[in-house]
N, C-alpha and C. Protein backbone atom coordinates (compact mmCIF):
# COMPACT_ATOMS: atom_id res chain seq x y z
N UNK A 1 50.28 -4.06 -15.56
CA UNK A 1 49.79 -3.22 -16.63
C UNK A 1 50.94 -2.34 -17.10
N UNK A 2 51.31 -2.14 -18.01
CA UNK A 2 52.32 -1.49 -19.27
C UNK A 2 51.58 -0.38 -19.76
N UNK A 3 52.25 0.84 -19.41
CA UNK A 3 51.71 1.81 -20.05
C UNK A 3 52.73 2.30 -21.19
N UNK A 4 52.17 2.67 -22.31
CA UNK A 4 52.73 3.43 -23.16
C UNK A 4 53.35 4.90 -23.53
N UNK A 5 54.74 4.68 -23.44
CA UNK A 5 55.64 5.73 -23.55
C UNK A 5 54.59 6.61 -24.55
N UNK A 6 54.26 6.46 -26.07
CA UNK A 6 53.67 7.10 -26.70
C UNK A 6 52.55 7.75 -26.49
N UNK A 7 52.41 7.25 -26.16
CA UNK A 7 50.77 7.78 -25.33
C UNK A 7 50.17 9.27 -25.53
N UNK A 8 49.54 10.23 -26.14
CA UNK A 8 49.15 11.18 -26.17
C UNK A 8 48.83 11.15 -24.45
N UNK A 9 49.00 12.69 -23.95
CA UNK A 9 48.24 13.30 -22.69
C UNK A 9 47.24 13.46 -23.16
N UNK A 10 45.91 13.12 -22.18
CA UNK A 10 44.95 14.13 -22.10
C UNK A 10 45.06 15.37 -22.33
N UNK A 11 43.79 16.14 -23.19
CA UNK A 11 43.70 16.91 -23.02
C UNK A 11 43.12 18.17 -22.15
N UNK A 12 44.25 19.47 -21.82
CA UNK A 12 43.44 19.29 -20.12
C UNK A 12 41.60 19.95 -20.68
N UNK A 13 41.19 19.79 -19.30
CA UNK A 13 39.64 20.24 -19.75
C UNK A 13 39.53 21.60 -18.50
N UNK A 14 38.61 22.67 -19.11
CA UNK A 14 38.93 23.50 -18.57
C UNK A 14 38.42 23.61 -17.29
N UNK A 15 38.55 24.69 -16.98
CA UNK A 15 38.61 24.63 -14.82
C UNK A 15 37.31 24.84 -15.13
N UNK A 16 36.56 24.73 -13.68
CA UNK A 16 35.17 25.34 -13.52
C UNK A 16 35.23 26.82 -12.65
N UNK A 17 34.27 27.30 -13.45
CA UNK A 17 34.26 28.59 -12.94
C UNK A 17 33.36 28.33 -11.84
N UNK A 18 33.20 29.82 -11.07
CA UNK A 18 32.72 30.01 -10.09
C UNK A 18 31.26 30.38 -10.41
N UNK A 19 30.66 29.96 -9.27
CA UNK A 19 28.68 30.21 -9.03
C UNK A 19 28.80 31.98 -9.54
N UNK A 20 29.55 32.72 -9.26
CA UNK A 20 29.00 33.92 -9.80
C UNK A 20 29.25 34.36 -11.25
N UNK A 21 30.74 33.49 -11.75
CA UNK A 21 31.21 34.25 -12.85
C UNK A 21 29.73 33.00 -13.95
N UNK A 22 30.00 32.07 -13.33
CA UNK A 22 28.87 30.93 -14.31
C UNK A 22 27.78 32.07 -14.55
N UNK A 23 26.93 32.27 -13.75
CA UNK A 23 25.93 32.98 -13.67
C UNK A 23 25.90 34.39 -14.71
N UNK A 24 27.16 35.26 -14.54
CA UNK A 24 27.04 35.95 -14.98
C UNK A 24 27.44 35.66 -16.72
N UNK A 25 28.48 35.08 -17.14
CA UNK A 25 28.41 33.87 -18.39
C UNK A 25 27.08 33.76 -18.86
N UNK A 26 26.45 33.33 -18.01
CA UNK A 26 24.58 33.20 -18.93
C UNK A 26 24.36 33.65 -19.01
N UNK A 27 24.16 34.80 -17.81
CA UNK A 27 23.36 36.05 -18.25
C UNK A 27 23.95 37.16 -19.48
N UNK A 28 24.94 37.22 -19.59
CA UNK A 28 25.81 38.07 -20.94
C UNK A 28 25.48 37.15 -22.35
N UNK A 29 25.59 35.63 -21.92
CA UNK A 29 24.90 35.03 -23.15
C UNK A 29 23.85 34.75 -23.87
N UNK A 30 23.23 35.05 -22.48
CA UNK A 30 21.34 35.46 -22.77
C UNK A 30 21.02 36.26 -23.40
N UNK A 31 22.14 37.47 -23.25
CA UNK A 31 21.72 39.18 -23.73
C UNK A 31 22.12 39.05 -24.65
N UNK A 32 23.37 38.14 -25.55
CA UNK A 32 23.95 38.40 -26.36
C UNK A 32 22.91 37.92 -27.55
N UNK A 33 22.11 36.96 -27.55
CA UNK A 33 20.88 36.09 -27.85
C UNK A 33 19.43 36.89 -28.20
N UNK A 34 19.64 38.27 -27.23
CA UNK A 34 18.88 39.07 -27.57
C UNK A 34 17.37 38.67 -26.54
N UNK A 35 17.77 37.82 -25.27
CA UNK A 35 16.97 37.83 -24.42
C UNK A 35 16.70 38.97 -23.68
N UNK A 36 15.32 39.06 -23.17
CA UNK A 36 14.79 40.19 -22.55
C UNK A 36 14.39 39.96 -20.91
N UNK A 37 13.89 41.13 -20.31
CA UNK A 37 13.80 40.71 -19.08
C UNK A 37 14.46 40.15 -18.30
N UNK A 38 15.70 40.29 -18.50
CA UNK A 38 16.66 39.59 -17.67
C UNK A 38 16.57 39.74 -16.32
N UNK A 39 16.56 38.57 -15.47
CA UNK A 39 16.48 38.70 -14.13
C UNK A 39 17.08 37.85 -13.27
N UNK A 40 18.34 38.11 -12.32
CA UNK A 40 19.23 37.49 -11.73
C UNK A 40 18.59 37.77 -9.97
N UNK A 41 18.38 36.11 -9.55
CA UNK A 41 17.52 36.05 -7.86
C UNK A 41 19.14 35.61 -7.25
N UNK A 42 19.02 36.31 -6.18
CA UNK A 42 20.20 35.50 -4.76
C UNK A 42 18.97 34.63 -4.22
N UNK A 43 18.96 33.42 -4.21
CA UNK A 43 18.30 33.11 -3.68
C UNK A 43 19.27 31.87 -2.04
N UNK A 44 20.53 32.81 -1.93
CA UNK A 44 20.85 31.64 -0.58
C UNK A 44 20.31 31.35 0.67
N UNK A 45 19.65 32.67 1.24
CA UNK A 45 19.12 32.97 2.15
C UNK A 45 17.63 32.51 2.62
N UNK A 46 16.98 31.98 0.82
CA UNK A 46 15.91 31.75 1.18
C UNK A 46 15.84 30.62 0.65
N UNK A 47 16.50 29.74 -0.11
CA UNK A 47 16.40 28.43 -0.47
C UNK A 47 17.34 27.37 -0.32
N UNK A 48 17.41 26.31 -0.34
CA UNK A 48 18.57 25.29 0.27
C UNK A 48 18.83 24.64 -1.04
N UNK A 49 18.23 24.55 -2.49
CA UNK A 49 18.36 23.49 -3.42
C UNK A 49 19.42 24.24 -4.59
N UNK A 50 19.79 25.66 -4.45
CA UNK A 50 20.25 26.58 -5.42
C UNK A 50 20.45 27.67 -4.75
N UNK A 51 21.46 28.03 -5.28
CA UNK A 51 22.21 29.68 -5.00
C UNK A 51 21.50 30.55 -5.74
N UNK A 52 21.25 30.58 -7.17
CA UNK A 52 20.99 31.86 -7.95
C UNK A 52 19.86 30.98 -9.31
N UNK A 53 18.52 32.35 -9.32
CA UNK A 53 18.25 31.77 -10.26
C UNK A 53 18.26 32.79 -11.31
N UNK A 54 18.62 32.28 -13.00
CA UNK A 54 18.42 33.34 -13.65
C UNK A 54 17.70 32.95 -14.59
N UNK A 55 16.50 34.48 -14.96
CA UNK A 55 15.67 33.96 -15.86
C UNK A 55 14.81 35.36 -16.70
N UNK A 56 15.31 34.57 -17.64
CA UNK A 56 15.14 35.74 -18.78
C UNK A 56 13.89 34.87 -19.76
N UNK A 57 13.46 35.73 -21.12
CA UNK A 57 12.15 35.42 -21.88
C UNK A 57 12.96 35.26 -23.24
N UNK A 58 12.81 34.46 -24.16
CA UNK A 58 12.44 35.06 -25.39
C UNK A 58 11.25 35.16 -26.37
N UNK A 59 11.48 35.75 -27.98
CA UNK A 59 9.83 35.83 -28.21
C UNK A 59 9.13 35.31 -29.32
N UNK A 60 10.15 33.30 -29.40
CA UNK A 60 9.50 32.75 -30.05
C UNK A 60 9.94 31.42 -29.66
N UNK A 61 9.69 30.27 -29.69
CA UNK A 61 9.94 28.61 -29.39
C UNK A 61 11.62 28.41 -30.17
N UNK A 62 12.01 29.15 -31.25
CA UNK A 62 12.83 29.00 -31.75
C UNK A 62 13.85 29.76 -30.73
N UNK A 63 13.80 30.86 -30.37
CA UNK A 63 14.38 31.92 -29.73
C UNK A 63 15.35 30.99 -28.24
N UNK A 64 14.08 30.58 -27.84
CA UNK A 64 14.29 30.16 -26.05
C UNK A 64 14.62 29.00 -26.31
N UNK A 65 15.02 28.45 -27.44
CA UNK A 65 15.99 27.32 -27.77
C UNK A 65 16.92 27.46 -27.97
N UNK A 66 17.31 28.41 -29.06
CA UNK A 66 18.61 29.47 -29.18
C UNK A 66 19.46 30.02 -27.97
N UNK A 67 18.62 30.39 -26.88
CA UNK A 67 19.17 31.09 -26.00
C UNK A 67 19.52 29.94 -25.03
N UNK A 68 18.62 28.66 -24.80
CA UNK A 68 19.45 28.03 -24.08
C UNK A 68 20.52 26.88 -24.54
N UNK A 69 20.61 26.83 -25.81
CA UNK A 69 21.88 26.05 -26.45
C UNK A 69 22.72 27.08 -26.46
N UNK A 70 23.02 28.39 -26.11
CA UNK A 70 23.85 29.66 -25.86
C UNK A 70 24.63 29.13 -24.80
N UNK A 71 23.53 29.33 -23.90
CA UNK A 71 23.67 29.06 -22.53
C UNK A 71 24.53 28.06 -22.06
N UNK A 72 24.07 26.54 -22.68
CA UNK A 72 24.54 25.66 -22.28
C UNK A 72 26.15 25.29 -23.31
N UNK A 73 26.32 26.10 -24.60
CA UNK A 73 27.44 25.95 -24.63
C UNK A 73 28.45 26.74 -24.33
N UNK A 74 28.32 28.03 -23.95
CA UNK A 74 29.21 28.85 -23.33
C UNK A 74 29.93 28.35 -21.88
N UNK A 75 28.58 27.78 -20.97
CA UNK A 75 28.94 27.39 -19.96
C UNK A 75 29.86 26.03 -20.07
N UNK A 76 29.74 25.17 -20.97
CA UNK A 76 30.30 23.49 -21.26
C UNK A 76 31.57 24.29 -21.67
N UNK A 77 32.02 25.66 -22.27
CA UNK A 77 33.61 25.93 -22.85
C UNK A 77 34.36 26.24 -21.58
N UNK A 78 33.48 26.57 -20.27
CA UNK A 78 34.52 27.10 -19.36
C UNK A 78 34.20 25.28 -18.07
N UNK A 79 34.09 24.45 -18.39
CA UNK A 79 33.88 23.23 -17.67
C UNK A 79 32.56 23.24 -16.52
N UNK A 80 31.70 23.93 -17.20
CA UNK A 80 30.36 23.19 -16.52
C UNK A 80 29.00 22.86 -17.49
N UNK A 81 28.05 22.04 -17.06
CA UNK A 81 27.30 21.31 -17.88
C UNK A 81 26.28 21.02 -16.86
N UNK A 82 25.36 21.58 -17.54
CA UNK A 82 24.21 20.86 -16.49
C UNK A 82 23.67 19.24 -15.90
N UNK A 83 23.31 19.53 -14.91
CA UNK A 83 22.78 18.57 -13.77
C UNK A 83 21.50 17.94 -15.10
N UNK A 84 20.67 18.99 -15.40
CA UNK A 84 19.27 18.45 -15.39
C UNK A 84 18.69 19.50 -16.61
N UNK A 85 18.08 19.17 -18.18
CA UNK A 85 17.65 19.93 -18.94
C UNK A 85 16.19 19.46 -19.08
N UNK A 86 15.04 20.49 -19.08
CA UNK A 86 13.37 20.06 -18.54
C UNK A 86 13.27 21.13 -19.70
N UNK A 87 12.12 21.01 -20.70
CA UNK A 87 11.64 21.64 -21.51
C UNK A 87 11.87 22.03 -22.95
N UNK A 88 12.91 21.34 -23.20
CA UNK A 88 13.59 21.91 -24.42
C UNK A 88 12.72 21.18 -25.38
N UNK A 89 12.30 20.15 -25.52
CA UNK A 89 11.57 20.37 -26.91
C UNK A 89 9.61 20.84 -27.28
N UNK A 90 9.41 21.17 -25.96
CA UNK A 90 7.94 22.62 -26.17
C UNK A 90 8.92 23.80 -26.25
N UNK A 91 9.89 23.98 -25.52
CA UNK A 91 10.05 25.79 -25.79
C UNK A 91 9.68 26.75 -24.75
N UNK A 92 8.86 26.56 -24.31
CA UNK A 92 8.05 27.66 -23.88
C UNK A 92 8.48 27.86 -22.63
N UNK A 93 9.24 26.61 -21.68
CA UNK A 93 10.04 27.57 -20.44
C UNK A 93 10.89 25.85 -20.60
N UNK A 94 12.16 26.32 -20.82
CA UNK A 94 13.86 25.58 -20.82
C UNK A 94 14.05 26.06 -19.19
N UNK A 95 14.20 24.85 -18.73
CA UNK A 95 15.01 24.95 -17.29
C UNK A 95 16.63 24.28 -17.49
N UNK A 96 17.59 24.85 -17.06
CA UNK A 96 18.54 24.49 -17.24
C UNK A 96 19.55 24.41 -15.60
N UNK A 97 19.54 22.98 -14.94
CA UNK A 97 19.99 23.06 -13.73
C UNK A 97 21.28 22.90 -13.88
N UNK A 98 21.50 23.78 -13.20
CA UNK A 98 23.24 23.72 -12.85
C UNK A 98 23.92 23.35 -11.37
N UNK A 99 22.74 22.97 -10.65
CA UNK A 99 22.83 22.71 -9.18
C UNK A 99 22.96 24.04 -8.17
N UNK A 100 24.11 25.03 -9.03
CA UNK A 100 24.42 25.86 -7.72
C UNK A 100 23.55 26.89 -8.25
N UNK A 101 23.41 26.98 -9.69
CA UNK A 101 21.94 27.86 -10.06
C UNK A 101 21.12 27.33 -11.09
N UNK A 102 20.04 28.27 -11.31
CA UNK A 102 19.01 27.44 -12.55
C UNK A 102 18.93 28.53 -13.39
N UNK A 103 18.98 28.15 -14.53
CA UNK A 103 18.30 29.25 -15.50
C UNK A 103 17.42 29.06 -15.90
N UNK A 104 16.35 29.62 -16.23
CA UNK A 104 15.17 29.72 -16.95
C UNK A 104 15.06 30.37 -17.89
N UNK A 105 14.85 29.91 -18.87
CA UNK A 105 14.23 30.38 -20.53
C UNK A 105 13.23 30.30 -21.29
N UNK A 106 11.89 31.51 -20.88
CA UNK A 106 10.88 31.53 -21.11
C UNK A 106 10.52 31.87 -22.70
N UNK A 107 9.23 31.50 -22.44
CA UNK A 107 8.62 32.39 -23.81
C UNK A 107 7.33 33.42 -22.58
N UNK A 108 7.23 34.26 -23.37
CA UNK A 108 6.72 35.48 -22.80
C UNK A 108 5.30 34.81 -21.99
N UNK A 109 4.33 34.24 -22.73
CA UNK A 109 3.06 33.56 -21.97
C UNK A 109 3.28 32.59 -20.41
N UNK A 110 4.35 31.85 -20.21
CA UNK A 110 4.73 31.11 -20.02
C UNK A 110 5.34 32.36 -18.49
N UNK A 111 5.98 32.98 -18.61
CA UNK A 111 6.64 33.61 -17.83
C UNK A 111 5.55 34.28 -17.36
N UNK A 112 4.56 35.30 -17.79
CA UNK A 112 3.73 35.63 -17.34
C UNK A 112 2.82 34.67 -16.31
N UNK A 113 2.49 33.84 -17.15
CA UNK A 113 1.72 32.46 -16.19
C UNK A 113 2.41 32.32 -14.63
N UNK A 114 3.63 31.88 -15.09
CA UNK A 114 4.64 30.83 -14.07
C UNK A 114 4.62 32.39 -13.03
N UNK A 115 5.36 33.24 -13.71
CA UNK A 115 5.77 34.73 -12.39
C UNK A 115 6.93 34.20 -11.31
N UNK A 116 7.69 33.88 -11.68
CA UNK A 116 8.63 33.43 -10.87
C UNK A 116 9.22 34.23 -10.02
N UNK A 117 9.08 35.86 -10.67
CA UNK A 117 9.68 36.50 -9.50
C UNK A 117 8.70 36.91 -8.26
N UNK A 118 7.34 36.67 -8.63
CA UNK A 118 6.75 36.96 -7.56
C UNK A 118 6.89 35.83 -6.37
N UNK A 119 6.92 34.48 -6.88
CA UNK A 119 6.75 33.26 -6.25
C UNK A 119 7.96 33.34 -5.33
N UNK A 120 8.90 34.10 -5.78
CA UNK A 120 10.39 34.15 -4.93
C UNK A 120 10.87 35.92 -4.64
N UNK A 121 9.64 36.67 -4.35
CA UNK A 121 9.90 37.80 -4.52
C UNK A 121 11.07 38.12 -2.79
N UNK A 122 11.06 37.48 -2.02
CA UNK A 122 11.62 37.42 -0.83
C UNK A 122 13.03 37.73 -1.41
N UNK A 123 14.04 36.95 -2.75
CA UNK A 123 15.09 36.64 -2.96
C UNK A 123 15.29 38.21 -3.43
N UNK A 124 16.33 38.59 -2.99
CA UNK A 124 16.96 39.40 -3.61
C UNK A 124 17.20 39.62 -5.15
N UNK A 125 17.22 40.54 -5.56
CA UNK A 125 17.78 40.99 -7.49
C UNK A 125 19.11 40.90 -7.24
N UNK A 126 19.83 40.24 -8.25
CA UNK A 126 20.83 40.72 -8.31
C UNK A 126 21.28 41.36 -10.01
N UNK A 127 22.18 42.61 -9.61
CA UNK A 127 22.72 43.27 -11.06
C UNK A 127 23.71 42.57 -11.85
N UNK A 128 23.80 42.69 -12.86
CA UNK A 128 24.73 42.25 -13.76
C UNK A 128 25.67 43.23 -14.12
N UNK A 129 26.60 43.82 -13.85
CA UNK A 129 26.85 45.28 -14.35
C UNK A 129 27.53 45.07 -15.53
N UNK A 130 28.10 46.33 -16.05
CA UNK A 130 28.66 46.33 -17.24
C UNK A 130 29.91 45.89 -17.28
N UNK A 131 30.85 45.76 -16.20
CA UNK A 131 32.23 44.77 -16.42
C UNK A 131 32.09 43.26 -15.88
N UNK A 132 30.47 42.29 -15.52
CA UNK A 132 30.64 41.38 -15.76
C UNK A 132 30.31 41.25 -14.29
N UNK A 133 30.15 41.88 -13.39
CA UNK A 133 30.30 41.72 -11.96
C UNK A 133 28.65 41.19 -11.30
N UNK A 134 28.68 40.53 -10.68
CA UNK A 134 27.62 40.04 -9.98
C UNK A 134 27.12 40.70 -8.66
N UNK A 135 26.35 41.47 -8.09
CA UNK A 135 26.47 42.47 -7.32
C UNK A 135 24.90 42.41 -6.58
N UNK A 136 24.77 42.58 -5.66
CA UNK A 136 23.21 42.65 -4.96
C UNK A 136 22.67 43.43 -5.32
N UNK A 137 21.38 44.08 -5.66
CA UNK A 137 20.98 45.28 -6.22
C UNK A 137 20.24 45.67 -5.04
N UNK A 138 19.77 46.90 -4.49
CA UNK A 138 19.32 47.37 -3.36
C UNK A 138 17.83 47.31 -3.72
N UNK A 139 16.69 46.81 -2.88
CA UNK A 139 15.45 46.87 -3.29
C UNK A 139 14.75 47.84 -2.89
C-alpha cells in the first residue's frame, strides 16, 4: 500500500473532557437556554451505571428540545457525544446518556410525575458554582 505524500492530515478532533468539567458544560448550557431547576446528583456511591445525573426542566416541548440540542452540541465541540438519546421527539423528558452521566430534560409535568430527585434522594447535590467548579453541596 502507497501512501500519499499529498495527503491532507486529519483534522485533530478535540480531547475529551472530563466527567466533571462535561457535566458542568451542560449544566452552564442548560442555564444559558434558560433552564430551570437545575439539579446536579453524585450519584457514585449509590449507583454502578453513572457517575452524575443532571436534570433540569423547561417550559415548553420546544424549550426541552432547545436545551437538549444545547446540550448535545456544546458537549460534541469539546469531543463527547452521547451513548444513547430517549425522548426527543415527545419533549416532555430528553434523556441524554453520556455513560459517565445522564442528563435529563424535562418539561415541568413530566418532572413532577417522574421526581427523580426523590427516587435518588440518597445521592448527594452537587453545586455548580460561579467559576464553573463542580463541588458537593452539604445536605
Amino acid at each position: 500500500m502507497v501512501r500519499s505524500a499529498n495527503k491532507k492530515p486529519r483534522p485533530e478532533s478535540p480531547s475529551r473532557v472530563e466527567t466533571e468539567d462535561a457535566v458542568t458544560i451542560a449544566a452552564n448550557t442548560a442555564s444559558d437556554k434558560k433552564a430551570t431547576d437545575l439539579v446536579v446528583l453524585d450519584l457514585r456511591k449509590v449507583a454502578t451505571f453513572t457517575e452524575y445525573f443532571l436534570i433540569c426542566t423547561g417550559t415548553s416541548t420546544r424549550q426541552v428540545q432547545a436545551i437538549s440540542d444545547a446540550i448535545e452540541d456544546a458537549l460534541r465541540k469539546n469531543g463527547k457525544r452521547p451513548s444513547h438519546i430517549e425522548g426527543y421527539s415527545s419533549g416532555e423528558w430528553i434523556l441524554l446518556d453520556y455513560g459517565d452521566f445522564i442528563a435529563h430534560v424535562f418539561g415541568a409535568p413530566s418532572r413532577r410525575f417522574y421526581d427523580l430527585e426523590r427516587l435518588w434522594r440518597d445521592a448527594p447535590r452537587v453545586e455548580i458554582n460561579a467559576t464553573g467548579d463542580v463541588s458537593n453541596k452539604k445536605r
